[in-house]
PDB file of N, CA and C in Angstrom:
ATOM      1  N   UNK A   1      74.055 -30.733  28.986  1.00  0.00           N
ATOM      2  CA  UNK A   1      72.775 -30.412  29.559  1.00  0.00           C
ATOM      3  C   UNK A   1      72.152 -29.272  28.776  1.00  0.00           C
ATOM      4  N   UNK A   2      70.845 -29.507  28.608  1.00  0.00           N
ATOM      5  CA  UNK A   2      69.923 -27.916  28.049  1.00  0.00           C
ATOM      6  C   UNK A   2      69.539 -27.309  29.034  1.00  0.00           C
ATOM      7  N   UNK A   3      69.546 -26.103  28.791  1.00  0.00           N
ATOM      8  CA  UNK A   3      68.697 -25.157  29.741  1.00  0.00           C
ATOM      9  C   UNK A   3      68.210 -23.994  28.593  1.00  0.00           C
ATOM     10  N   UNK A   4      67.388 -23.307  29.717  1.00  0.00           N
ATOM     11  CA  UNK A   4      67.026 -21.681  28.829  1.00  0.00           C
ATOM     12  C   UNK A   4      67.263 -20.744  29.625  1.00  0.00           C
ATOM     13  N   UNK A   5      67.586 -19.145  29.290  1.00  0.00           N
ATOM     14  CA  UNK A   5      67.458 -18.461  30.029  1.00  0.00           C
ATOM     15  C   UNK A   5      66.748 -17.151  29.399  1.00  0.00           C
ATOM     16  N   UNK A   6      65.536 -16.727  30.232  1.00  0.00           N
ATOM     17  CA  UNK A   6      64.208 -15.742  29.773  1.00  0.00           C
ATOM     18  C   UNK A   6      65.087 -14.308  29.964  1.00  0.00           C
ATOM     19  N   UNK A   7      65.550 -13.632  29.130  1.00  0.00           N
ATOM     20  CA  UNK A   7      66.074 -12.306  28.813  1.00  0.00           C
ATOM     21  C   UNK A   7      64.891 -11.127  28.387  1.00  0.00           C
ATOM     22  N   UNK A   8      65.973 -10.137  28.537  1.00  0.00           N
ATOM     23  CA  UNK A   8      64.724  -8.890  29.048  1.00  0.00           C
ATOM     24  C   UNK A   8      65.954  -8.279  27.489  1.00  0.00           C
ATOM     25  N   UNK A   9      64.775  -7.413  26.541  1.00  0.00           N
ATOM     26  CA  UNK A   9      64.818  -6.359  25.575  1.00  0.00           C
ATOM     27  C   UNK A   9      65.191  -7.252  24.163  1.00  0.00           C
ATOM     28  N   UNK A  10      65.165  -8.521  24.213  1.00  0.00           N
ATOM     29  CA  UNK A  10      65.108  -9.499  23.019  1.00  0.00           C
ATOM     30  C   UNK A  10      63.335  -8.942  21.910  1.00  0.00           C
ATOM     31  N   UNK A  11      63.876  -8.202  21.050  1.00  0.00           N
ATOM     32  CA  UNK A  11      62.843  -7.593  20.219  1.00  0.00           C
ATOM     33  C   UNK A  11      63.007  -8.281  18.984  1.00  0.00           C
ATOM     34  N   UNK A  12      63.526  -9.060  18.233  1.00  0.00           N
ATOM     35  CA  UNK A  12      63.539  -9.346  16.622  1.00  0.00           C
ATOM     36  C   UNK A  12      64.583 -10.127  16.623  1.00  0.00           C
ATOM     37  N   UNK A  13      64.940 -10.702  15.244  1.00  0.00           N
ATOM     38  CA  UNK A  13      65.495 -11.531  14.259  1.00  0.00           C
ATOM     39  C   UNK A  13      66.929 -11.365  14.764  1.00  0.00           C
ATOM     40  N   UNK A  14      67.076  -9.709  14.434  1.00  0.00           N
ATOM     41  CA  UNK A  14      68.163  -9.178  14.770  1.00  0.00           C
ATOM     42  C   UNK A  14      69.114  -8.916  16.076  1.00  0.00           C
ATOM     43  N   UNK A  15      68.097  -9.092  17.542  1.00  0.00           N
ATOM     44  CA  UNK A  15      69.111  -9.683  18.378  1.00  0.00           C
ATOM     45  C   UNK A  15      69.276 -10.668  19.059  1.00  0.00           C
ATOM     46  N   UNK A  16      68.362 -11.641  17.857  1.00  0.00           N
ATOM     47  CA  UNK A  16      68.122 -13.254  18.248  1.00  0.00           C
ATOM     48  C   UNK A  16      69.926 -13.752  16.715  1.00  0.00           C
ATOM     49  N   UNK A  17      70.158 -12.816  16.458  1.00  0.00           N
ATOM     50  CA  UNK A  17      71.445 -13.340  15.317  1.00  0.00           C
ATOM     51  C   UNK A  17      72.267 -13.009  15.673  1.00  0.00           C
ATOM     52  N   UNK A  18      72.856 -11.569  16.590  1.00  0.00           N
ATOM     53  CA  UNK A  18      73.590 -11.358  17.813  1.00  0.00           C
ATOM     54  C   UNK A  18      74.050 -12.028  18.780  1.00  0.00           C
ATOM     55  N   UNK A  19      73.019 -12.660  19.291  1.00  0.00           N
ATOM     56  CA  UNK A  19      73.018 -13.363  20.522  1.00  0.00           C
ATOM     57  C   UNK A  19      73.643 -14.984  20.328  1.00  0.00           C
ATOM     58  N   UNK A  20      72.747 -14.919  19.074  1.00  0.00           N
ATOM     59  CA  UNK A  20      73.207 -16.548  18.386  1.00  0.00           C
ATOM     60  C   UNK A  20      75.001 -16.843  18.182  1.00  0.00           C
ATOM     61  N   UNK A  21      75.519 -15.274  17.525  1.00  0.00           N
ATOM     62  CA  UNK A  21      76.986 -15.440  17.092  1.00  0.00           C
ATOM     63  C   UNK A  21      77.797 -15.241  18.019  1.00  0.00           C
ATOM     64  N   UNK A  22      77.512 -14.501  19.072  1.00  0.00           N
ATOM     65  CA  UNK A  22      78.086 -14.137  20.316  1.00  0.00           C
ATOM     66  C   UNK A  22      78.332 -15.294  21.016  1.00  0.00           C
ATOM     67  N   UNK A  23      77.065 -16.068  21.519  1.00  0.00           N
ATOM     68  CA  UNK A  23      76.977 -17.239  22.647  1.00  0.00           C
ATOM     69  C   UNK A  23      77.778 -18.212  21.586  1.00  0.00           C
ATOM     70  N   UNK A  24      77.645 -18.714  20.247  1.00  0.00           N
ATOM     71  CA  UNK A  24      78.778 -19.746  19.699  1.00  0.00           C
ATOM     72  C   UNK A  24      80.315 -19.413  20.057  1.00  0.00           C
ATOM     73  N   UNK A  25      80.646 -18.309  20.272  1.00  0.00           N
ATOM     74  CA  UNK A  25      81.889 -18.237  20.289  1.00  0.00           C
ATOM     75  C   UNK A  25      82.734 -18.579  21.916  1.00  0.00           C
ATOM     76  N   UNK A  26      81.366 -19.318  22.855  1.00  0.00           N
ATOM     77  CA  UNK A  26      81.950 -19.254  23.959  1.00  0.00           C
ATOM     78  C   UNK A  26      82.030 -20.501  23.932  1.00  0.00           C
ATOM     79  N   UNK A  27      83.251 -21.258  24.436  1.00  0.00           N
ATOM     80  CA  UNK A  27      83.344 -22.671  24.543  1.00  0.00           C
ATOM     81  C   UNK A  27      82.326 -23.458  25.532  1.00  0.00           C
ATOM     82  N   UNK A  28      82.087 -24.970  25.360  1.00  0.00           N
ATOM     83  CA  UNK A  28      81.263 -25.531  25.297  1.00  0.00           C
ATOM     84  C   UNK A  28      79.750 -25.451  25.875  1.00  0.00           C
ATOM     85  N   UNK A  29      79.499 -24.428  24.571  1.00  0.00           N
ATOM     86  CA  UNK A  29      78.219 -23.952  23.919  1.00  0.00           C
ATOM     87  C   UNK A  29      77.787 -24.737  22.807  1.00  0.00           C
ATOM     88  N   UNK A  30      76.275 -25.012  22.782  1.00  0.00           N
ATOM     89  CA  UNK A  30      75.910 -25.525  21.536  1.00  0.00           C
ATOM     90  C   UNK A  30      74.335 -25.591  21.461  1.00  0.00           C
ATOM     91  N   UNK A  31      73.921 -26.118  19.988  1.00  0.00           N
ATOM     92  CA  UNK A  31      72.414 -25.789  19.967  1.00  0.00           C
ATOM     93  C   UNK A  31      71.958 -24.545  20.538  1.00  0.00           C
ATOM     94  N   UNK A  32      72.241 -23.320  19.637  1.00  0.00           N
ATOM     95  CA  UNK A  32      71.491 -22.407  20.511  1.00  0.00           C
ATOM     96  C   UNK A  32      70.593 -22.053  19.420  1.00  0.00           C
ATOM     97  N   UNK A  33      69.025 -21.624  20.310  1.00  0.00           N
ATOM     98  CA  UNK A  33      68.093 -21.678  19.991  1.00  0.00           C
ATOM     99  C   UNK A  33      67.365 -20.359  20.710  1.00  0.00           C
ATOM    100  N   UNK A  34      66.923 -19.299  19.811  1.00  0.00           N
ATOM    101  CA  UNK A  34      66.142 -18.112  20.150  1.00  0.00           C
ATOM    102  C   UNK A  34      64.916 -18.133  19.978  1.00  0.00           C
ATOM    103  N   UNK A  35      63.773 -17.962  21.414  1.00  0.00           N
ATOM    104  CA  UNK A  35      62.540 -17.722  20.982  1.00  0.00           C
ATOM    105  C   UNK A  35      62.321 -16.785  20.690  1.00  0.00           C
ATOM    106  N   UNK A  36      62.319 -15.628  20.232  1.00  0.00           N
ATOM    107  CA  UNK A  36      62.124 -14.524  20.043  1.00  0.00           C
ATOM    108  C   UNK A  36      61.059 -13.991  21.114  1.00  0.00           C
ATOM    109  N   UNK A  37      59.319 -14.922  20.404  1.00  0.00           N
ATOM    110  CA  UNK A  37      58.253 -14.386  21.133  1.00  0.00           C
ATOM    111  C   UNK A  37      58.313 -14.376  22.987  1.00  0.00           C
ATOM    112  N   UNK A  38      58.964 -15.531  23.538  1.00  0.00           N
ATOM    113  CA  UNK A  38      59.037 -15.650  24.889  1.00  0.00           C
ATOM    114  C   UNK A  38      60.115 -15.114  25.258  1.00  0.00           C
ATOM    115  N   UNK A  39      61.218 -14.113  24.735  1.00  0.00           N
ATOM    116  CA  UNK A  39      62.575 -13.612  24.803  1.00  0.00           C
ATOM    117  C   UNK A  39      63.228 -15.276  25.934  1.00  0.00           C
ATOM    118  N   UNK A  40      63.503 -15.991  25.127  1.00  0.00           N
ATOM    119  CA  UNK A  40      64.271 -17.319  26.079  1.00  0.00           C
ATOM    120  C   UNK A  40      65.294 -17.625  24.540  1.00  0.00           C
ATOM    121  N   UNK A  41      66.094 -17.969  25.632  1.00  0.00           N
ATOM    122  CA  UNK A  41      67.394 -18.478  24.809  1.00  0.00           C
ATOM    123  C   UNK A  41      67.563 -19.852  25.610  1.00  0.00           C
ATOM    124  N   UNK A  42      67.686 -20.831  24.520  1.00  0.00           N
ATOM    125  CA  UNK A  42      67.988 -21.923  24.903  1.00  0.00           C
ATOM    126  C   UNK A  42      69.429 -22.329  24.569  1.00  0.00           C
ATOM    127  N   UNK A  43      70.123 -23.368  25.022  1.00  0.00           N
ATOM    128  CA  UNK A  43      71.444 -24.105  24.458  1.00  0.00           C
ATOM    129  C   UNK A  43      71.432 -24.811  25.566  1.00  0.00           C
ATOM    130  N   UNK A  44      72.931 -25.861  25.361  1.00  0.00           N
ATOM    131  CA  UNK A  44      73.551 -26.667  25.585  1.00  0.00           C
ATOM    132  C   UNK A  44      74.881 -26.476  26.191  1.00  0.00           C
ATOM    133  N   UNK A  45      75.023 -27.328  27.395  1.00  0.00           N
ATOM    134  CA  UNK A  45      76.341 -26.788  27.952  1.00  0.00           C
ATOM    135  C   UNK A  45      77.231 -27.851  28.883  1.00  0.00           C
ATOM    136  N   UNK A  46      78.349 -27.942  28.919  1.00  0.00           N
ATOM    137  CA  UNK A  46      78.732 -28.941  29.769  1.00  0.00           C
ATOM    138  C   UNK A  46      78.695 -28.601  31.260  1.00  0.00           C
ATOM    139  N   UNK A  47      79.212 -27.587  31.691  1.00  0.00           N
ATOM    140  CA  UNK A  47      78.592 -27.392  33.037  1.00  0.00           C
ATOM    141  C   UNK A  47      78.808 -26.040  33.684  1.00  0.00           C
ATOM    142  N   UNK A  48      78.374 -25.715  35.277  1.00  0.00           N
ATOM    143  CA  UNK A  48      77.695 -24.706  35.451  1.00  0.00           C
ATOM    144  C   UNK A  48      78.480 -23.557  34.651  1.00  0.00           C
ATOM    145  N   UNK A  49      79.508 -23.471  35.364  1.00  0.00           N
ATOM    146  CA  UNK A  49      80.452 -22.508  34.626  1.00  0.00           C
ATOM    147  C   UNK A  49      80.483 -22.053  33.268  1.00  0.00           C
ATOM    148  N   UNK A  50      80.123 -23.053  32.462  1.00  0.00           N
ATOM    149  CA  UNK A  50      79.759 -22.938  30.772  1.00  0.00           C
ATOM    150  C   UNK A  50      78.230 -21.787  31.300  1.00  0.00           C
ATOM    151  N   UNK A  51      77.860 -22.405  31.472  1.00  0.00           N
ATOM    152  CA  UNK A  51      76.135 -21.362  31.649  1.00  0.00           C
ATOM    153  C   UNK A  51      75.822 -20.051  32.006  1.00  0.00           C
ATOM    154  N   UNK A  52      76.921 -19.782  33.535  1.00  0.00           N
ATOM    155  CA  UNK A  52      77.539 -18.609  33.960  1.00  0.00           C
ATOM    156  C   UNK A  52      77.797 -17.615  32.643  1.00  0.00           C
ATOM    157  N   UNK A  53      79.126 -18.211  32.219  1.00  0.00           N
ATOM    158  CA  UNK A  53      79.700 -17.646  31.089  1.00  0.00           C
ATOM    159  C   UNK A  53      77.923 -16.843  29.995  1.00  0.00           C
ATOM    160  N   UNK A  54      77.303 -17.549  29.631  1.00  0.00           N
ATOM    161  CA  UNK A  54      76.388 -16.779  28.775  1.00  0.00           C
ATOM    162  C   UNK A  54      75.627 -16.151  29.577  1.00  0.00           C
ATOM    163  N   UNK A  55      75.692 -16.198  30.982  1.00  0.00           N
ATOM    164  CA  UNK A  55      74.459 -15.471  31.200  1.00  0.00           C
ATOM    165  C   UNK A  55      75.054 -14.188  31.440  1.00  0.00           C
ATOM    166  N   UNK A  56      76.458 -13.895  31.747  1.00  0.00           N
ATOM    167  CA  UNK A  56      77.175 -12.995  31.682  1.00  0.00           C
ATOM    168  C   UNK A  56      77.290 -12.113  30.081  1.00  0.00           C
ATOM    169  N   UNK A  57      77.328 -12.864  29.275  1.00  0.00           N
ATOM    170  CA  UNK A  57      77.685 -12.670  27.798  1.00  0.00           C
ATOM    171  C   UNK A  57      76.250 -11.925  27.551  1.00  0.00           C
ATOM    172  N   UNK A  58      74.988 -12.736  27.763  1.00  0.00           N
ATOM    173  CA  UNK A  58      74.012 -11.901  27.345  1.00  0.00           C
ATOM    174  C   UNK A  58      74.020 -10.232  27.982  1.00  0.00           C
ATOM    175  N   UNK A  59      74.324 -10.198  29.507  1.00  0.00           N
ATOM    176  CA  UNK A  59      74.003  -9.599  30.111  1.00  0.00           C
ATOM    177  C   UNK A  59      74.976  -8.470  29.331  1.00  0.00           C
ATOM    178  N   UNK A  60      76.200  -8.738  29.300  1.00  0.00           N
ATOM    179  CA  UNK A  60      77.166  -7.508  28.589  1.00  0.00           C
ATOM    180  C   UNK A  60      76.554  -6.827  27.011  1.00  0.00           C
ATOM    181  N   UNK A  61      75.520  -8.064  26.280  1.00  0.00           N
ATOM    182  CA  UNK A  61      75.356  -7.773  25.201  1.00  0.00           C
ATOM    183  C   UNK A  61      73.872  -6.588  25.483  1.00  0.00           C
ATOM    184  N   UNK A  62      73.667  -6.434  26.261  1.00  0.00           N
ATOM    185  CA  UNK A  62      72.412  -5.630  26.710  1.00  0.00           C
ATOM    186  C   UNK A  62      71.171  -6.548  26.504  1.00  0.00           C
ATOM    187  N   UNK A  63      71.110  -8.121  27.114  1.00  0.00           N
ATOM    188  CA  UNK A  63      69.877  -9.069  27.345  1.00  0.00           C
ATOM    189  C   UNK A  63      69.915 -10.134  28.561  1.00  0.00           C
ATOM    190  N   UNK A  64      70.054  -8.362  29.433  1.00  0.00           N
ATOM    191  CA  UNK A  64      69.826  -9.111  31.101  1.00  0.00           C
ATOM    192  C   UNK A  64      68.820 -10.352  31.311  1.00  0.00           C
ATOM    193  N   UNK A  65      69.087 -11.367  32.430  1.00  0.00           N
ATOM    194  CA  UNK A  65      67.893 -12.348  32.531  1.00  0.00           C
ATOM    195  C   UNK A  65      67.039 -11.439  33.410  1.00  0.00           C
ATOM    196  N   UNK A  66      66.069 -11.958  33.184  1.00  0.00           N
ATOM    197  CA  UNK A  66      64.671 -11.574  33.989  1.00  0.00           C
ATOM    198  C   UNK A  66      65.191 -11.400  35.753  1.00  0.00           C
ATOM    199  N   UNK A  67      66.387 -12.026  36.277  1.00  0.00           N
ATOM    200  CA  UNK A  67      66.730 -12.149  37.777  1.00  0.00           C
ATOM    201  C   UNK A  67      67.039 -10.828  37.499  1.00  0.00           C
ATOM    202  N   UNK A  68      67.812 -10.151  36.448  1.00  0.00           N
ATOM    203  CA  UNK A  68      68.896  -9.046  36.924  1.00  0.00           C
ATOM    204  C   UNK A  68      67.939  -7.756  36.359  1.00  0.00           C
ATOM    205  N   UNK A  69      68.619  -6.882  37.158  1.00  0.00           N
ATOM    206  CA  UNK A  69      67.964  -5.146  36.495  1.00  0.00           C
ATOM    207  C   UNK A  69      68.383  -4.886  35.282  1.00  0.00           C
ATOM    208  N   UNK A  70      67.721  -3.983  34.758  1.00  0.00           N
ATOM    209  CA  UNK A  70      67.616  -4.071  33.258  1.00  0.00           C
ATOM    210  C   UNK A  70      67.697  -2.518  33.507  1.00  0.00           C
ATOM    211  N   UNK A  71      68.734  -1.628  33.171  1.00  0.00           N
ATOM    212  CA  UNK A  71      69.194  -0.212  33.339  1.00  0.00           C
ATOM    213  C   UNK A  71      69.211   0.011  32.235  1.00  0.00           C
ATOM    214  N   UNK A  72      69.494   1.356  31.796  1.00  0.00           N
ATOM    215  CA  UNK A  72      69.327   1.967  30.613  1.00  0.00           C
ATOM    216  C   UNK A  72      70.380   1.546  29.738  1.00  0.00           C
ATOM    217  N   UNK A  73      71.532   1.677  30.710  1.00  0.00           N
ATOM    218  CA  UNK A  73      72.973   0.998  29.968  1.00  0.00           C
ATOM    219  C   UNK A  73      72.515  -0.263  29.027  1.00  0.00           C
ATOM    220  N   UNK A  74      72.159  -1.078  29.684  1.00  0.00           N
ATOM    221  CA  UNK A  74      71.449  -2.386  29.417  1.00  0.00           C
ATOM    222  C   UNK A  74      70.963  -2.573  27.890  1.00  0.00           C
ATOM    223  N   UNK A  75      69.877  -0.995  28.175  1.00  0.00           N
ATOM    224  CA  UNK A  75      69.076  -1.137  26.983  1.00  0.00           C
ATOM    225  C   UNK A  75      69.527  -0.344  25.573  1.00  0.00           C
ATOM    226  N   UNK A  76      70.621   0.126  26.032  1.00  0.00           N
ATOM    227  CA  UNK A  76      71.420   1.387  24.710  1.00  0.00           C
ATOM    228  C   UNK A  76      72.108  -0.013  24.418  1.00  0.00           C
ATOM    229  N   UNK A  77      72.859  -0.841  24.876  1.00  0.00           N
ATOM    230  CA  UNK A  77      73.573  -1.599  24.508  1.00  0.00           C
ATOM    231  C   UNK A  77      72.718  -2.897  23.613  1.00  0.00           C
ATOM    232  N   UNK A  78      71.268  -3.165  24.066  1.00  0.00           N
ATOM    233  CA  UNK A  78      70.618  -3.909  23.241  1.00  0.00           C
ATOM    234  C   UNK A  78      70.383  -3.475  22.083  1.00  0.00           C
ATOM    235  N   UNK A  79      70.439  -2.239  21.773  1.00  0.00           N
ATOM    236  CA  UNK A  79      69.655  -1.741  20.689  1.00  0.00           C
ATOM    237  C   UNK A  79      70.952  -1.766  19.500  1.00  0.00           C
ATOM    238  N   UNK A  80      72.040  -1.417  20.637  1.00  0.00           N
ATOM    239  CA  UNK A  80      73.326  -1.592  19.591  1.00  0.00           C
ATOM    240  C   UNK A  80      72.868  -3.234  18.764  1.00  0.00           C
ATOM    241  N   UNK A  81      73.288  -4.138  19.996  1.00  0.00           N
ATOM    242  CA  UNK A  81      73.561  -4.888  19.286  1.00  0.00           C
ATOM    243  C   UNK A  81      72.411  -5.526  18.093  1.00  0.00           C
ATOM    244  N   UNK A  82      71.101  -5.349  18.562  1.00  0.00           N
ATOM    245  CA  UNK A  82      70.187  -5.769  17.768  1.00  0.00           C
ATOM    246  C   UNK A  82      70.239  -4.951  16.126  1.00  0.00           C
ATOM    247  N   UNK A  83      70.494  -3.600  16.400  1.00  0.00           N
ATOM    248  CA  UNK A  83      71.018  -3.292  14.980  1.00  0.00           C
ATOM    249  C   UNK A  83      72.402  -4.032  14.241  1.00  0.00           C
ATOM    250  N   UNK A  84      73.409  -4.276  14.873  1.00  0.00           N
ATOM    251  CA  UNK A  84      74.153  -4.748  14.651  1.00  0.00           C
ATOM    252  C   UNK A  84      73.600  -5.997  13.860  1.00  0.00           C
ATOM    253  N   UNK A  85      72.996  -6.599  14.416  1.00  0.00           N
ATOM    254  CA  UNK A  85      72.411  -8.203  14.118  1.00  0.00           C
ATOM    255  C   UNK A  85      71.355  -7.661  12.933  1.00  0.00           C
ATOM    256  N   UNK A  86      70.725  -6.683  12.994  1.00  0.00           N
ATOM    257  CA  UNK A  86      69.933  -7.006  11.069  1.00  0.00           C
ATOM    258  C   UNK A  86      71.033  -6.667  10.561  1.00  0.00           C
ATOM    259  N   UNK A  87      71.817  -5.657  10.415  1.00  0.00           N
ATOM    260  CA  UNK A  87      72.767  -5.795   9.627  1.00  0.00           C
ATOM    261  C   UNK A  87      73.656  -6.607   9.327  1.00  0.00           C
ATOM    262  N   UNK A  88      74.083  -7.777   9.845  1.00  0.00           N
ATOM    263  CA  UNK A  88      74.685  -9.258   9.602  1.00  0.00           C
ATOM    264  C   UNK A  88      73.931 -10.057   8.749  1.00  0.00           C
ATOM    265  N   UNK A  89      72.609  -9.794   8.776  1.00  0.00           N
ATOM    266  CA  UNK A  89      71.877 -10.650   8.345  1.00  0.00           C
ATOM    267  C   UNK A  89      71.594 -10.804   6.729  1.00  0.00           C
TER     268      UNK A  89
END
């Protein structure tokens, strides 16, 4: 099944390549796809539990969904990783 999920502090390239290498590494994950401009992450998943799993994964990576609060923690941790991610690149 596809779905998307609309994340909060998705700013650039860089934690759309984060997010990308992170969510592959969770089993059955696939097609993932970053809008950047609409902060939505799309993929593929076999079921709920697969979906759970990333929305958790984003949330640890500092790219809460739009349901959850978005704390500062949140946002020190986005910035990590989005630097992290130009520098992969």
């Amino acid at each position: 099944m596809k779905t998307s999920i609309i994340v909060q502090n998705l700013k650039c390239g860089g934690c759309a390549h984060t997010i990308t290498t992170k969510l592959s590494e969770i089993e059955n994950i696939s097609n993932i796809t970053i809008d950047v401009n609409d902060s939505k992450v799309f993929f593929n998943y076999i079921n709920e539990a697969d979906a759970l799993a990333v929305k958790d994964k984003l949330k640890t990576l500092g790219y809460p969904s739009i349901d959850d609060a978005n704390s500062l923690t949140s946002k020190a941790k986005s910035f990590v990783s989005c630097a992290t991610g130009k520098l992969s690149t």
